[in-house]
C-alpha atoms as a PDB file:
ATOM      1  CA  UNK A   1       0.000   0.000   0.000  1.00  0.00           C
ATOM      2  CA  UNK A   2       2.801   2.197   0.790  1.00  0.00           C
ATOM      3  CA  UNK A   3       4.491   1.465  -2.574  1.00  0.00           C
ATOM      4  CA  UNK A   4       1.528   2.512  -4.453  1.00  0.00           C
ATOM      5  CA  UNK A   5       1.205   5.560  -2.419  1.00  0.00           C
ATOM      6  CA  UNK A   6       4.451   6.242  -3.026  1.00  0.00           C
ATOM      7  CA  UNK A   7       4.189   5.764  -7.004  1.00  0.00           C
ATOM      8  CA  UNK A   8       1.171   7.844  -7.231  1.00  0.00           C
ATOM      9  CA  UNK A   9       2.622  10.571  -5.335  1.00  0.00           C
ATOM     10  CA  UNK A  10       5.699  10.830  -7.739  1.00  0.00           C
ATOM     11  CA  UNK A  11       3.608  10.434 -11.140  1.00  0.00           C
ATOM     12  CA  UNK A  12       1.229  13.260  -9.505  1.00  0.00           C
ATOM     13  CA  UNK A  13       4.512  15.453  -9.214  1.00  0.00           C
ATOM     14  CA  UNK A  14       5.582  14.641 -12.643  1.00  0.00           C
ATOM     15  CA  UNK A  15       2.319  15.360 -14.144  1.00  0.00           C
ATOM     16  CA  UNK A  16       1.891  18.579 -12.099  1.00  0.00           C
ATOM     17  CA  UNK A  17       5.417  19.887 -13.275  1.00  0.00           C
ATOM     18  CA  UNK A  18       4.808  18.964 -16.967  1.00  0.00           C
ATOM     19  CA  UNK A  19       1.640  20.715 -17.202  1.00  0.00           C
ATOM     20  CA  UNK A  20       3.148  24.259 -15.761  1.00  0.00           C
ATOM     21  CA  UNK A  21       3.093  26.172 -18.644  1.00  0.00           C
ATOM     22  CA  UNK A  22       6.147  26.750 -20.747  1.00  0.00           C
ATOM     23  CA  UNK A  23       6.285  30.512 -21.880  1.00  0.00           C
ATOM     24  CA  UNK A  24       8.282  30.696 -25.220  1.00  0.00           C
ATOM     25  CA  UNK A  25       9.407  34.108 -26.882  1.00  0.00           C
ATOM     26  CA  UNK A  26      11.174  34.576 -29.846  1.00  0.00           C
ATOM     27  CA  UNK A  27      11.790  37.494 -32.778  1.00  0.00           C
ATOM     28  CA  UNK A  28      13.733  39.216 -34.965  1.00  0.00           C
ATOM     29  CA  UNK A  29      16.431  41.950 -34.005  1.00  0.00           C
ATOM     30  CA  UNK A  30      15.869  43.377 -37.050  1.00  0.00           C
ATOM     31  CA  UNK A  31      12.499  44.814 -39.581  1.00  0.00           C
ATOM     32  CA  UNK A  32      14.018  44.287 -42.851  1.00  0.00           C
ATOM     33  CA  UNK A  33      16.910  41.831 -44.197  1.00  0.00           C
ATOM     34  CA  UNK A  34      18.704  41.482 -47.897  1.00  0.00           C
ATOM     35  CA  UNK A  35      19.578  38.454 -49.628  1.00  0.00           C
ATOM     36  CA  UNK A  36      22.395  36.203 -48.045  1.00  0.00           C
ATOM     37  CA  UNK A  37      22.606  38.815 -45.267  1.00  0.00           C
ATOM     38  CA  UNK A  38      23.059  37.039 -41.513  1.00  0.00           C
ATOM     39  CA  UNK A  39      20.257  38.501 -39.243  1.00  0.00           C
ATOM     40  CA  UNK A  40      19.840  37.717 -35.566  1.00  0.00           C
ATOM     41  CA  UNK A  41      16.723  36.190 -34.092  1.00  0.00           C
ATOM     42  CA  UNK A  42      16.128  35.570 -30.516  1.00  0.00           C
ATOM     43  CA  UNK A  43      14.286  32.486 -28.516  1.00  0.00           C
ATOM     44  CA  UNK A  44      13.935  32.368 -25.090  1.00  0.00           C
ATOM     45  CA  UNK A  45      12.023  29.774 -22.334  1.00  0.00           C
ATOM     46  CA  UNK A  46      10.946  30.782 -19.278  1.00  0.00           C
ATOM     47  CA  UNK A  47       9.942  27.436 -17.532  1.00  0.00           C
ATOM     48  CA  UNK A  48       9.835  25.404 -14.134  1.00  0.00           C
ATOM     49  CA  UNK A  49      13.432  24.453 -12.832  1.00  0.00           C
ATOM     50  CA  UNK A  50      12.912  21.127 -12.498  1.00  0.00           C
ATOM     51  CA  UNK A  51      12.288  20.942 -16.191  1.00  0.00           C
ATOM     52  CA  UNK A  52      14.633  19.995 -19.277  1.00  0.00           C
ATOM     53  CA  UNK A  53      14.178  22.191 -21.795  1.00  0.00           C
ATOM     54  CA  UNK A  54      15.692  21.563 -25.250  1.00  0.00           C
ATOM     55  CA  UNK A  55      16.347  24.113 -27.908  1.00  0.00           C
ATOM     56  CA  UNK A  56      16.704  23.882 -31.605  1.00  0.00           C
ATOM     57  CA  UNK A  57      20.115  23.105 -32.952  1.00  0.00           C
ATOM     58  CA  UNK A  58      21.810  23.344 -36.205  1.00  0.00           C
ATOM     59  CA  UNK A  59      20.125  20.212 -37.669  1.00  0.00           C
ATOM     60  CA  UNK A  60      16.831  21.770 -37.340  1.00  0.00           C
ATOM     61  CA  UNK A  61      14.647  23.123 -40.243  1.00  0.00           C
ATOM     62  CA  UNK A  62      14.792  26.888 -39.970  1.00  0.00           C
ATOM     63  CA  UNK A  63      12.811  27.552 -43.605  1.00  0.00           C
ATOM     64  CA  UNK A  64      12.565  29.701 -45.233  1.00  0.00           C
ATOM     65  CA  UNK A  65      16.569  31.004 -43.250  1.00  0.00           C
ATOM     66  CA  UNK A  66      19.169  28.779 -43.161  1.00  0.00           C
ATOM     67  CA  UNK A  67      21.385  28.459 -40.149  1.00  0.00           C
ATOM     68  CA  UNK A  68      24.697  29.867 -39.577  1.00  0.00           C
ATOM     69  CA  UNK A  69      25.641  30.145 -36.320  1.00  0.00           C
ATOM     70  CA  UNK A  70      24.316  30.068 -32.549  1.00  0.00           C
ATOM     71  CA  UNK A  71      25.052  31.910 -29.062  1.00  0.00           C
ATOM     72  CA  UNK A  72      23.971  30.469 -25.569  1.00  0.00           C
ATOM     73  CA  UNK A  73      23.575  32.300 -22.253  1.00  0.00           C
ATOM     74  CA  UNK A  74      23.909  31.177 -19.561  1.00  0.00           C
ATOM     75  CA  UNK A  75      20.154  29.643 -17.241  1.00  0.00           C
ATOM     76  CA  UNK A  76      19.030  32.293 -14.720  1.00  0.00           C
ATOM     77  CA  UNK A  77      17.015  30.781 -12.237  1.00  0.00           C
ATOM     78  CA  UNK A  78      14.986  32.651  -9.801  1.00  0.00           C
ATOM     79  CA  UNK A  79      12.375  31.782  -7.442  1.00  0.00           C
ATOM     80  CA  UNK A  80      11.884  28.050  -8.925  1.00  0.00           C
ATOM     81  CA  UNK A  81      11.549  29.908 -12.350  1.00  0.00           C
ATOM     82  CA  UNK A  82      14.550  29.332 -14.878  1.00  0.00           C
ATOM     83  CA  UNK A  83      15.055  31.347 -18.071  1.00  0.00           C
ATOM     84  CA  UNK A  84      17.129  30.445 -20.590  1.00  0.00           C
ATOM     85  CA  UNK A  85      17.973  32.243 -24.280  1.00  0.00           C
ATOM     86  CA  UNK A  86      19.441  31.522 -27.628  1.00  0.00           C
ATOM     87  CA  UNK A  87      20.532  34.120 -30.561  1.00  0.00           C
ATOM     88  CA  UNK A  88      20.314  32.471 -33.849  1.00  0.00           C
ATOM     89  CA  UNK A  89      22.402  33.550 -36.298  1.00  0.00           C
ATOM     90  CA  UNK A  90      20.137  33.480 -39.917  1.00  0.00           C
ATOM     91  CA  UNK A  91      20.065  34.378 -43.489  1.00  0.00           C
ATOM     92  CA  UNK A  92      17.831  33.983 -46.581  1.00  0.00           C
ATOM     93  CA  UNK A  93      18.417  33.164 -50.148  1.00  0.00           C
ATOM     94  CA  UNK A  94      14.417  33.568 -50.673  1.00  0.00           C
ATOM     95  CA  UNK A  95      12.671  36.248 -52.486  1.00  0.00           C
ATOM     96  CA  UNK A  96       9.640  36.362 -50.943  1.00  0.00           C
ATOM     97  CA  UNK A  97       8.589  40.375 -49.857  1.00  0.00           C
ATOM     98  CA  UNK A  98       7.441  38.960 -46.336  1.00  0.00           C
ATOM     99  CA  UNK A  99       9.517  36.124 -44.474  1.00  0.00           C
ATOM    100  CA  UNK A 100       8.112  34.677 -41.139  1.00  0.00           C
ATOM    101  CA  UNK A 101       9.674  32.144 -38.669  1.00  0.00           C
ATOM    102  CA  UNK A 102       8.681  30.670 -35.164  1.00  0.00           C
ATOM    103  CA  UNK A 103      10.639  28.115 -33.385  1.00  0.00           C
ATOM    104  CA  UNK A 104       9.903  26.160 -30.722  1.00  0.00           C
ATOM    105  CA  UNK A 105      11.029  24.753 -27.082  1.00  0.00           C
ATOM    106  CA  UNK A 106      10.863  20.699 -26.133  1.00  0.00           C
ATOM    107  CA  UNK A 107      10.603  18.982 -23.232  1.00  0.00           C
ATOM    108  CA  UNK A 108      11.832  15.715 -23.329  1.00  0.00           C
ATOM    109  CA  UNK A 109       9.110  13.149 -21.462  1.00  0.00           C
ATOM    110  CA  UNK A 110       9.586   9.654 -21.853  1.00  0.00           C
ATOM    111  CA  UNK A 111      10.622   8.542 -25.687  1.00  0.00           C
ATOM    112  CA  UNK A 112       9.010  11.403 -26.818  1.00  0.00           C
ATOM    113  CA  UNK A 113       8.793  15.035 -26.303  1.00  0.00           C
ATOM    114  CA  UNK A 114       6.245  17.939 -25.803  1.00  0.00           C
ATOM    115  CA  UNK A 115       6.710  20.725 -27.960  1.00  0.00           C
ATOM    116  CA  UNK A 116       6.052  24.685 -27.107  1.00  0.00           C
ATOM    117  CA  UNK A 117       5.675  26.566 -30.203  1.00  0.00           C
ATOM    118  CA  UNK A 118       6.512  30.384 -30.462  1.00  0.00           C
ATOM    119  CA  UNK A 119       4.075  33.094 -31.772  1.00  0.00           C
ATOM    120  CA  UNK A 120       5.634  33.462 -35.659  1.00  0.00           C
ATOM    121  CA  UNK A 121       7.927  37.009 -36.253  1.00  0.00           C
ATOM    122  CA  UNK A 122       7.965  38.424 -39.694  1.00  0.00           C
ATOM    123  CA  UNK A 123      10.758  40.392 -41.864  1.00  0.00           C
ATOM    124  CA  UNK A 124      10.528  42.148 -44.518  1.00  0.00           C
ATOM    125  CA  UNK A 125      12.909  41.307 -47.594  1.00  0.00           C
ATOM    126  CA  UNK A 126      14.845  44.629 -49.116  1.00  0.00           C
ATOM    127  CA  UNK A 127      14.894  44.525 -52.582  1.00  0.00           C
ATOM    128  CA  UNK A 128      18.055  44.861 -54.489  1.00  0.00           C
ATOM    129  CA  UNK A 129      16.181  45.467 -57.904  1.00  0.00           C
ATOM    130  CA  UNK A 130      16.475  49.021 -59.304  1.00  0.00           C
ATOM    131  CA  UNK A 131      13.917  50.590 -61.474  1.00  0.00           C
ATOM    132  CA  UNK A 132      15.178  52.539 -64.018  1.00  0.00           C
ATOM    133  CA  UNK A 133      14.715  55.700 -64.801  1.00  0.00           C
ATOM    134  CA  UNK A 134      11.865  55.708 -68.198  1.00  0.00           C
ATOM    135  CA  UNK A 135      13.229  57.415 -71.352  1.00  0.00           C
ATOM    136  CA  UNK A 136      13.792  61.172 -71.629  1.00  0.00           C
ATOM    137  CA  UNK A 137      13.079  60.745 -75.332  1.00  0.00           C
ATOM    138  CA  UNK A 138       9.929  59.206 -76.518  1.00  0.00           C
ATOM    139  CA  UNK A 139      10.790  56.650 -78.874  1.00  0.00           C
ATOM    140  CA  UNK A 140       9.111  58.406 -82.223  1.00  0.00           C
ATOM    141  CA  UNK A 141      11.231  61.133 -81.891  1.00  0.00           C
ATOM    142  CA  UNK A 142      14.560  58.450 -81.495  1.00  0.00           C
ATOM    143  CA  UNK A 143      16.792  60.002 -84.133  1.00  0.00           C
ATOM    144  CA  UNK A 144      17.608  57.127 -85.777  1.00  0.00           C
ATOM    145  CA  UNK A 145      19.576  56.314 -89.250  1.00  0.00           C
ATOM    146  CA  UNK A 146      17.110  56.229 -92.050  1.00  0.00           C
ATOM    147  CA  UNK A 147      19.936  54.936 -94.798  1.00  0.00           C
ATOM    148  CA  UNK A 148      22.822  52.529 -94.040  1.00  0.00           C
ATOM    149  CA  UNK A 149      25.359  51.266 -96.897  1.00  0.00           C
ATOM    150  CA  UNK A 150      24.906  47.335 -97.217  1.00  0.00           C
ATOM    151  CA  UNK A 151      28.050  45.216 -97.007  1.00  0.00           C
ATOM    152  CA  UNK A 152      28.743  42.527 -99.175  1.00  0.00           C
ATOM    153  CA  UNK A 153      29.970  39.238 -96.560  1.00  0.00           C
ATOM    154  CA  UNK A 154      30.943  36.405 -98.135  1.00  0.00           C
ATOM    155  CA  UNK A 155      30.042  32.486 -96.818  1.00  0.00           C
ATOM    156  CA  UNK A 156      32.659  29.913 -96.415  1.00  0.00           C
ATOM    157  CA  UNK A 157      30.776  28.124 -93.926  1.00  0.00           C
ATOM    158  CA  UNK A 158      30.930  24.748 -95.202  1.00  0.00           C
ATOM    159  CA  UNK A 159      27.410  22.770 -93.773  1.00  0.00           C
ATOM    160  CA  UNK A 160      27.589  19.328 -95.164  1.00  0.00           C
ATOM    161  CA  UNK A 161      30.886  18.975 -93.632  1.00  0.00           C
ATOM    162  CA  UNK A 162      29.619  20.185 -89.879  1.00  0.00           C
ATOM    163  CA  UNK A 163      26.582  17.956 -90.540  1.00  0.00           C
ATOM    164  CA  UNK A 164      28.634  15.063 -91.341  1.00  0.00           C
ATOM    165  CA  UNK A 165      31.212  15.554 -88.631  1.00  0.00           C
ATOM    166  CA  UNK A 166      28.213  15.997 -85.776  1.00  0.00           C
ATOM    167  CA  UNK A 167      26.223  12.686 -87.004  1.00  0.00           C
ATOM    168  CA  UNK A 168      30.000  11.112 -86.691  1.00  0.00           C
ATOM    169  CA  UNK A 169      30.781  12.428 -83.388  1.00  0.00           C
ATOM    170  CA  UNK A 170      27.134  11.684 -81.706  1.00  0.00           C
ATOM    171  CA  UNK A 171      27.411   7.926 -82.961  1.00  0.00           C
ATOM    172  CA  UNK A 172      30.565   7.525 -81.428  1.00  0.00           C
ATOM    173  CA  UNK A 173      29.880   9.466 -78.270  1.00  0.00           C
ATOM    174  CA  UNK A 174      27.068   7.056 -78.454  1.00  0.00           C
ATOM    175  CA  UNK A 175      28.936   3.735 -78.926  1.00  0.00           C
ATOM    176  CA  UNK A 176      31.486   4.749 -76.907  1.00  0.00           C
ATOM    177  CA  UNK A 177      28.766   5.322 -73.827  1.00  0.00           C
ATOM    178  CA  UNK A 178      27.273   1.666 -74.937  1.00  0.00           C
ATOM    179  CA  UNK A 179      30.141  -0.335 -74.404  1.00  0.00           C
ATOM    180  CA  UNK A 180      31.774   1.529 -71.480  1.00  0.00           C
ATOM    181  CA  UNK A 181      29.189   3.658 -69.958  1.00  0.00           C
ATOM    182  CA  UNK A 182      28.505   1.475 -67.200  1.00  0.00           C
ATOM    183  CA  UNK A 183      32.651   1.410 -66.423  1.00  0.00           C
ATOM    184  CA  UNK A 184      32.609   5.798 -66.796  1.00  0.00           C
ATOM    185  CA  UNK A 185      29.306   5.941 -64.404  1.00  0.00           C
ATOM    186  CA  UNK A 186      31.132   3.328 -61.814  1.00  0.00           C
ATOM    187  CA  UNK A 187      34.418   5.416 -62.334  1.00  0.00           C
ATOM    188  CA  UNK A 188      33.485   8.446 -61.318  1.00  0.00           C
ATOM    189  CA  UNK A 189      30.607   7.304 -58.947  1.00  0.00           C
ATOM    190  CA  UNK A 190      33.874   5.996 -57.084  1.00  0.00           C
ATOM    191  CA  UNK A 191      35.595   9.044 -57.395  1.00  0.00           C
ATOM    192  CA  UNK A 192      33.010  11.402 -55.614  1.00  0.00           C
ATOM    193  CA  UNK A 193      32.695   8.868 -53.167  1.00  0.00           C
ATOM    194  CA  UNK A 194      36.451   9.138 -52.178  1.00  0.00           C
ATOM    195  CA  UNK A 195      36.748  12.712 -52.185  1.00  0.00           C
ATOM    196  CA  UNK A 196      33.241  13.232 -50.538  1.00  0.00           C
ATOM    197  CA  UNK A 197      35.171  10.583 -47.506  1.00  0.00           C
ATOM    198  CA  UNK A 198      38.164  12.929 -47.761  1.00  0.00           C
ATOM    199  CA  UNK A 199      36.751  15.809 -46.982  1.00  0.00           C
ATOM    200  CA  UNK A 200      34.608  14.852 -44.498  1.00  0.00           C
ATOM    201  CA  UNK A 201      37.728  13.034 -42.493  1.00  0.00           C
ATOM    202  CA  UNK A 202      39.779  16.156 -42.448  1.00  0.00           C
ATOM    203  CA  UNK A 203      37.344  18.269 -41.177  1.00  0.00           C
ATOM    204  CA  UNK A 204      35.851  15.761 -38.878  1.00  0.00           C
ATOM    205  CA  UNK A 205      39.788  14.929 -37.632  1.00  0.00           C
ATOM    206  CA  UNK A 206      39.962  19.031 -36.923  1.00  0.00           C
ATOM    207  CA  UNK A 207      37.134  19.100 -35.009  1.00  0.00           C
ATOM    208  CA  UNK A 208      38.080  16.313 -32.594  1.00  0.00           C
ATOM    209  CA  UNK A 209      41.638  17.967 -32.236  1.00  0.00           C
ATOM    210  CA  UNK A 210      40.053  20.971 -31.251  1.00  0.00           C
ATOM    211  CA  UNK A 211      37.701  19.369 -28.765  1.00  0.00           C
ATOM    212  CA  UNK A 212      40.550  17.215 -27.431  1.00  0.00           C
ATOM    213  CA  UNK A 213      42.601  20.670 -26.831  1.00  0.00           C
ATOM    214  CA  UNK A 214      39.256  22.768 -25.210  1.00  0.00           C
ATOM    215  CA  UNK A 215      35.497  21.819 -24.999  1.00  0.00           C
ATOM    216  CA  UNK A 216      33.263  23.614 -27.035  1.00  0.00           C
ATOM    217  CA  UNK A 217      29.638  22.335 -27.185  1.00  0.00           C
ATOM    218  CA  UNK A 218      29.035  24.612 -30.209  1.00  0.00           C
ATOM    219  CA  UNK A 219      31.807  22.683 -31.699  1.00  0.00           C
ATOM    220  CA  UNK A 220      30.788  19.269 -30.866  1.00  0.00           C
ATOM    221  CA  UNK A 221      27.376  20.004 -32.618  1.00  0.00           C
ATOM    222  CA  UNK A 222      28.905  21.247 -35.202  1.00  0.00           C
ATOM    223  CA  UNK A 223      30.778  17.799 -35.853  1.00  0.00           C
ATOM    224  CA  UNK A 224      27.357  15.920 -34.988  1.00  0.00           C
ATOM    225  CA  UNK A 225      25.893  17.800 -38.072  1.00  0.00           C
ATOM    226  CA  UNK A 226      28.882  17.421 -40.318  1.00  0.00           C
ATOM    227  CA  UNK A 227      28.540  13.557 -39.351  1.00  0.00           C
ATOM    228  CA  UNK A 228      24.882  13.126 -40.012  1.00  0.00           C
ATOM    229  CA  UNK A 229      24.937  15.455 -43.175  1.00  0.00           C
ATOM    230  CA  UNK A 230      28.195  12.556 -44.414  1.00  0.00           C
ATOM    231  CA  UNK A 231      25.927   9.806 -43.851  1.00  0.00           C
ATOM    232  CA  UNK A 232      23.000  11.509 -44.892  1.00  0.00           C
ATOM    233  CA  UNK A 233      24.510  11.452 -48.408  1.00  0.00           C
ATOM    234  CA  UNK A 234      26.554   8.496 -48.396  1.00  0.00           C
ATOM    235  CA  UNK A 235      23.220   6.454 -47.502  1.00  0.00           C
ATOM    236  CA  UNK A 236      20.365   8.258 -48.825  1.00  0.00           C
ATOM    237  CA  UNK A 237      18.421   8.654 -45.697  1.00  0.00           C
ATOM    238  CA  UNK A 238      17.372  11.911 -43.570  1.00  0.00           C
ATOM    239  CA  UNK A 239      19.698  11.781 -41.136  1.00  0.00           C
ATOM    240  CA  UNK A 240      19.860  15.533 -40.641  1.00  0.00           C
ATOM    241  CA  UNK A 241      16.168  15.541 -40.004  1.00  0.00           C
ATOM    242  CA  UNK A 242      16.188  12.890 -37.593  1.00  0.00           C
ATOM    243  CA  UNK A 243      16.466  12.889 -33.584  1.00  0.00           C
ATOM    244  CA  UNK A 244      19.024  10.918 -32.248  1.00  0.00           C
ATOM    245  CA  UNK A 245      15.891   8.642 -30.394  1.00  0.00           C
ATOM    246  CA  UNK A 246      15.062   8.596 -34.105  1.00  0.00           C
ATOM    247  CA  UNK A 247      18.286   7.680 -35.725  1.00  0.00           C
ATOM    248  CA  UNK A 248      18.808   4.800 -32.948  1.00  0.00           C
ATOM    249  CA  UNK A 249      14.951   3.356 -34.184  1.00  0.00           C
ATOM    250  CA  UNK A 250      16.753   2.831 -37.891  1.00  0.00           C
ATOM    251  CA  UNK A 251      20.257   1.437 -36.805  1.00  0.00           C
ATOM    252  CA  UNK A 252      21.161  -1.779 -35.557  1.00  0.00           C
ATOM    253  CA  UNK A 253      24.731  -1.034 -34.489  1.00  0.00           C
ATOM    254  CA  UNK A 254      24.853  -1.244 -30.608  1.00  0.00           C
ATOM    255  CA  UNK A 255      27.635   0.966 -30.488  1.00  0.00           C
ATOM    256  CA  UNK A 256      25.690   3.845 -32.355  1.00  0.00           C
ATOM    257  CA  UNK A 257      23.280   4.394 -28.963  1.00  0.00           C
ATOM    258  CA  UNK A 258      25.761   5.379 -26.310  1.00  0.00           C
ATOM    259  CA  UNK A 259      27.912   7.805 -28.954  1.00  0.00           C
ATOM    260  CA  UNK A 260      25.334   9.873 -30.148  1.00  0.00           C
ATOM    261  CA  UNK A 261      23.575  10.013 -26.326  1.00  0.00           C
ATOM    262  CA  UNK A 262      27.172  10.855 -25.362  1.00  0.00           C
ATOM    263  CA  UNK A 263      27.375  14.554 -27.287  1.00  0.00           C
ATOM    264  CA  UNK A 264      23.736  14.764 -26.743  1.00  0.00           C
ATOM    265  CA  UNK A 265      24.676  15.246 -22.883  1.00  0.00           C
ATOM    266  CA  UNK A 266      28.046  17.560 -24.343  1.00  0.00           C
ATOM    267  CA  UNK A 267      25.906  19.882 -26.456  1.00  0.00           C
ATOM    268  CA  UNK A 268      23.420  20.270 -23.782  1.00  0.00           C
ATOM    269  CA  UNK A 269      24.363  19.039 -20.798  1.00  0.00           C
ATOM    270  CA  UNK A 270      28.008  20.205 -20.824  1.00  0.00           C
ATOM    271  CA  UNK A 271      29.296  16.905 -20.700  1.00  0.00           C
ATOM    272  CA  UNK A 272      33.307  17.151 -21.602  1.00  0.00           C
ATOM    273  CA  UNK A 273      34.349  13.979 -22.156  1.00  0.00           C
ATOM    274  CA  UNK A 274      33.395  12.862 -25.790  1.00  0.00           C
ATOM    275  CA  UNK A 275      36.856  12.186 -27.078  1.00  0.00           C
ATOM    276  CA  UNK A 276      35.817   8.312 -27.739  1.00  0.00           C
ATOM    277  CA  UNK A 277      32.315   8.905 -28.842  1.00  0.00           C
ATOM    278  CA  UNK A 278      33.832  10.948 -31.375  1.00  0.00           C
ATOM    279  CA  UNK A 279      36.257   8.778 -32.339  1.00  0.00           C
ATOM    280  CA  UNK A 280      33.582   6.176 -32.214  1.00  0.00           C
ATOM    281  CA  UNK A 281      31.065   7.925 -34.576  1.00  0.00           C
ATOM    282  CA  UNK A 282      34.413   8.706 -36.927  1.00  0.00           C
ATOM    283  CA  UNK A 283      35.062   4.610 -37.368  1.00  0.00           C
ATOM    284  CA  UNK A 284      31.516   4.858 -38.171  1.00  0.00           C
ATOM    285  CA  UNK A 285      31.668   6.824 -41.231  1.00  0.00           C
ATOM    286  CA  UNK A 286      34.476   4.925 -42.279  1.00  0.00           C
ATOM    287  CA  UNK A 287      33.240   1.902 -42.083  1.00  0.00           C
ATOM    288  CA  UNK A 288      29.903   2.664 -43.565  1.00  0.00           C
ATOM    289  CA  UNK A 289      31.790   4.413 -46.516  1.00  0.00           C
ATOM    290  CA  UNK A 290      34.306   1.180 -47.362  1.00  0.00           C
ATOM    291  CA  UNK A 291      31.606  -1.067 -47.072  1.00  0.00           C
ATOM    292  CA  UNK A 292      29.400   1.428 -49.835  1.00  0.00           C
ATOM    293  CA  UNK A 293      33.147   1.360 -52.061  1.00  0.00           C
ATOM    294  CA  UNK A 294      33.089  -2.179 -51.449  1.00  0.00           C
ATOM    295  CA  UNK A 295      29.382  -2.949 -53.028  1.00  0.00           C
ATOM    296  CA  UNK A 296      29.591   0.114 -55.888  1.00  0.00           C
ATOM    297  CA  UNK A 297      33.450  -1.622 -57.028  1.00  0.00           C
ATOM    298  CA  UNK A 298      31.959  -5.388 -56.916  1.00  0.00           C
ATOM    299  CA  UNK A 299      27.840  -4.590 -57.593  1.00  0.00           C
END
């Protein structure tokens, strides 16, 4: 009896905390933005403390902006009441006259998460179009040349050779992509695939030597979105849109689980040692990308 007491009381608690409203705020610094130029937008929480409250990181969708950057402050908590803030760091390749964004706030409960949505903030676009000035002179009274002197230009272009020489070059651009196209396709289809590797090794290398030197949770999400944005195009799947409770639903490697909940709790938990999940989620990509060399060389 005591037990169940006991169990109700707690669920009671955690109920009770969950529904205390979450009061989200966000906006633009700024009325008015150009194409390609970074504005800042603001989202803050003001929530229970004995919440977890998760903000929106790089891998989120911020259309019609795309992300650039990000700046934390530091939780205040006063009176049972903690705030916290984000400054988003945005720009738009769009070209509508009126962009609007809201983002929201989750709170993790369970495997899933509630989510507090923000009331939408608009900007306006600046056009760089300028209209021009309309004639000073109408166009009947153009003073334009009523007599020209015609010049004699003389042919050589020779057509029955360019015809012949096109017909000759298409059928053996086309026999040529009969017998070896398949070898070309595989070729290069190898090709991208290394360099795509090698450029996503060196970067990922740099930033585990710089979070091996100093922490920086910006950093470590930074390499979590270069990772998922490798694999995203390596295997075809939305890896960038997925949560890592997500992600963990479509793998079967064991070893996946604890990296990826690892810089979950650096990135927002502050967590500082991630050295091995990094390294972990590194032999990862390698391995995924020999065994996709491995299949495109042999398939």
């Amino acid at each position: 009896m005591l037990r169940r007491l006991l169990f109700l009381t707690l669920a009671l608690t955690k109920y009770l905390a969950l529904a205390q409203p979450v009061k989200v705020n966000s906006g633009f610094y700024q009325d008015s933005i150009a194409i390609g130029q970074p504005v800042n937008y603001f989202l803050t929480a003001r929530y229970p403390e004995n919440l977890n409250v998760l903000f929106p990181d790089s891998t989120f969708s911020f259309t019609p902006f795309e992300y650039v950057s990000k700046k934390y402050f530091p939780t205040q908590t006063t009176n049972g009441t903690s705030y916290d803030s984000v400054v988003y760091t945005l720009r738009t390749f769009e070209l509508d006259a009126v962009q609007q964004l809201a983002l929201p706030v989750f709170v993790p409960r369970g495997t899933d998460s509630l989510r507090f949505e923000s009331i939408p903030d608009s900007i306006r676009l600046i056009s760089q179009v300028k209209v021009l000035p309309p004639d000073t002179i109408p166009l009947p009274q153009l003073p334009l040349k009523t007599d020209t002197e015609y010049q004699l230009v003389e042919f050589l272009f020779n057509y029955p050779v360019v015809v012949i020489g096109s017909i000759s070059l298409v059928i053996i651009a086309a026999l040529t992509w009969f017998i070896f196209g398949k070898r070309i396709k595989k070729y290069f289809y190898i090709r991208r695939l290394q360099k795509d590797y090698a450029a996503f090794s060196q970067t990922f290398t740099g930033y585990l030597t710089e979070i091996s030197r100093q922490f920086d949770p910006q950093l470590a999400e930074r390499a979590l979105a270069l990772w998922k944005k490798y694999l995203e195009k390596l295997e075809q799947k939305p890896y960038t849109k997925l949560t890592t409770r997500e992600m963990l639903l479509l793998e079967t490697d064991s070893a996946l689980g604890p990296a990826l909940k690892a810089l979950d709790g650096a990135i927002y938990g502050h967590q500082t040692s991630i050295d091995k999940p990094m390294e972990q989620l590194g032999k990862m990509a390698e391995q995924r990308f020999l065994k996709k060399l491995n299949d495109v060389k042999h398939g």
